[in-house]
C-alpha atoms as a PDB file:
ATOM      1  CA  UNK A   1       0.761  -9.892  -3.149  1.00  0.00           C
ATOM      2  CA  UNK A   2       1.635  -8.893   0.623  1.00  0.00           C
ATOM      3  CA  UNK A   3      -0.843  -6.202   0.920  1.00  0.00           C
ATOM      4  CA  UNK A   4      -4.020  -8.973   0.717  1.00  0.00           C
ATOM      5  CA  UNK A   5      -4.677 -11.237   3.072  1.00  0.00           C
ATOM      6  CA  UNK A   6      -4.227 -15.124   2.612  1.00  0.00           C
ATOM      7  CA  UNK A   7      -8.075 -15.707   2.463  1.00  0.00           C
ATOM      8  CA  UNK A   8      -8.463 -12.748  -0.548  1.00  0.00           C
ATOM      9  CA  UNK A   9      -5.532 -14.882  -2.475  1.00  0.00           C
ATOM     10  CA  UNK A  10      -7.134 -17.850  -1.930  1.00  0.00           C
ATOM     11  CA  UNK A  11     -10.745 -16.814  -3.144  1.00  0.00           C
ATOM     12  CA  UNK A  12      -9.218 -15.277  -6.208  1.00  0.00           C
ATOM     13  CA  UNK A  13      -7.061 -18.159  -7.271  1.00  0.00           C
ATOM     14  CA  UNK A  14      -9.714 -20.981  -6.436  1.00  0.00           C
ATOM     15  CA  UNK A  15     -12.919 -19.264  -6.899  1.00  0.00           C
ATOM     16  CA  UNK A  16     -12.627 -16.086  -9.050  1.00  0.00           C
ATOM     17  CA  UNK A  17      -9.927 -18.329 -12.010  1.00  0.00           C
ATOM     18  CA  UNK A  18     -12.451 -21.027 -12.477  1.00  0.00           C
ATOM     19  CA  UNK A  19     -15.577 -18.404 -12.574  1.00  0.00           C
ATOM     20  CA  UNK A  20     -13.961 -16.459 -15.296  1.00  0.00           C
ATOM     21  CA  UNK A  21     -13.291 -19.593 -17.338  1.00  0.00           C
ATOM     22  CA  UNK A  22     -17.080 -21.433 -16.787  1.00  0.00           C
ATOM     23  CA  UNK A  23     -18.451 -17.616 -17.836  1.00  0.00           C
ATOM     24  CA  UNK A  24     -16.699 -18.207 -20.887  1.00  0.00           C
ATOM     25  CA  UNK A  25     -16.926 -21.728 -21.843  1.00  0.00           C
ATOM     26  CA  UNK A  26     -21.017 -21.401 -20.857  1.00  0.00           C
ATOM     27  CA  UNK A  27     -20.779 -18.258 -23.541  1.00  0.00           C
ATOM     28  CA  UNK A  28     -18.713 -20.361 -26.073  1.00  0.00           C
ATOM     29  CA  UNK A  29     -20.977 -23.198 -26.071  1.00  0.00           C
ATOM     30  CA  UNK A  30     -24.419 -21.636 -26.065  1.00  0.00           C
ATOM     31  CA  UNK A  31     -26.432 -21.731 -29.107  1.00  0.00           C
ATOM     32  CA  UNK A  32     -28.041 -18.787 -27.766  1.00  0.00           C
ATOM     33  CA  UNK A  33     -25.658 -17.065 -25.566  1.00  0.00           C
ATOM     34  CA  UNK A  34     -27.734 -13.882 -25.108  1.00  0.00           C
ATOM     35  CA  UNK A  35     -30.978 -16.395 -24.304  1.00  0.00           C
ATOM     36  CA  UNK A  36     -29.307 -18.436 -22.084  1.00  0.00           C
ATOM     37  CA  UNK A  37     -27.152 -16.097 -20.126  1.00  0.00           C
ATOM     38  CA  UNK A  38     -27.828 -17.691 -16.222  1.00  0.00           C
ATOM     39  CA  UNK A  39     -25.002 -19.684 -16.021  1.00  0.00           C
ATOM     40  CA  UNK A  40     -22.665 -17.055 -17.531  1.00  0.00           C
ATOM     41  CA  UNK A  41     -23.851 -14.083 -16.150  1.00  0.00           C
ATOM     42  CA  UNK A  42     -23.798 -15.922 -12.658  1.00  0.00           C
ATOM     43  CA  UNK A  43     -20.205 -17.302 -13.269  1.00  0.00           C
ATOM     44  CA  UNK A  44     -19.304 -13.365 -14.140  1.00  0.00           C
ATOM     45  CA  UNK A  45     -19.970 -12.020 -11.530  1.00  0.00           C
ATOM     46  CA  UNK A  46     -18.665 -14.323  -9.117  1.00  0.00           C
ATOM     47  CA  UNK A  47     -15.164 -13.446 -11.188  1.00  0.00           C
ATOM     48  CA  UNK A  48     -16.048  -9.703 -10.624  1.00  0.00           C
ATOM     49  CA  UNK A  49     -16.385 -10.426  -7.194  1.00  0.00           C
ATOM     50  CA  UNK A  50     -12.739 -11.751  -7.028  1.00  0.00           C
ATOM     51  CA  UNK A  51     -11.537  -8.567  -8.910  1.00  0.00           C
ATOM     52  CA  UNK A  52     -13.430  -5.959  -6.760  1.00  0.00           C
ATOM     53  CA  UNK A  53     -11.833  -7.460  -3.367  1.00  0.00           C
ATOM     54  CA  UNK A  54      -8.277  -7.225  -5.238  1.00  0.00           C
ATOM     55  CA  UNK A  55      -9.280  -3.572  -6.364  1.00  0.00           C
ATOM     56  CA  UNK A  56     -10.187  -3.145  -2.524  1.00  0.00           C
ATOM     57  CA  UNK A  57      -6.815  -4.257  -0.828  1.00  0.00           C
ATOM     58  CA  UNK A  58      -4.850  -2.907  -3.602  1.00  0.00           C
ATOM     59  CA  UNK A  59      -6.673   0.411  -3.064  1.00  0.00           C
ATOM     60  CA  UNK A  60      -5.725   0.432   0.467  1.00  0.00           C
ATOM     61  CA  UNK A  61      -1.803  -0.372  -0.125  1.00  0.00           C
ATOM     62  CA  UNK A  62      -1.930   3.092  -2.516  1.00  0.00           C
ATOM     63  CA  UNK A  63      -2.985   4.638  -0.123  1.00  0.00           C
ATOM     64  CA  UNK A  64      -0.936   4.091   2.914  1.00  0.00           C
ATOM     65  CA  UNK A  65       1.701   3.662   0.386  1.00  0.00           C
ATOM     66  CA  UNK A  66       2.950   0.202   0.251  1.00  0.00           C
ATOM     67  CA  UNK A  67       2.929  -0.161  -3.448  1.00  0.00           C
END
């Protein structure tokens, strides 16, 4: 991962891993998981967040043509 910087890496791998896998766990262990969708909806799109900054930088490598 060369073309993102060491702050993108870090937010992804400490921040957008453990999002993705509360959003799930909060949607596993709801009763109601359409009722009670905060705390996975929330957790979501923190882990979208994560994948649109990769998206972003790896965007950017295409095009100057690093990848």
């Amino acid at each position: 991962m060369k073309f993102m910087p060491i702050w993108a890496q870090r937010y992804m791998s400490f921040v957008g891993g453990p999002a993705f896998v509360i959003s799930i766990a909060s949607f596993m262990l709801s009763k109601d998981p359409f009722a009670d969708s905060t705390l996975t909806v929330s957790a979501f799109m923190v882990f979208a967040s994560a994948c649109a900054i990769r998206a972003y930088f790896m965007l950017h490598a295409m095009g100057r043509g690093e990848l």
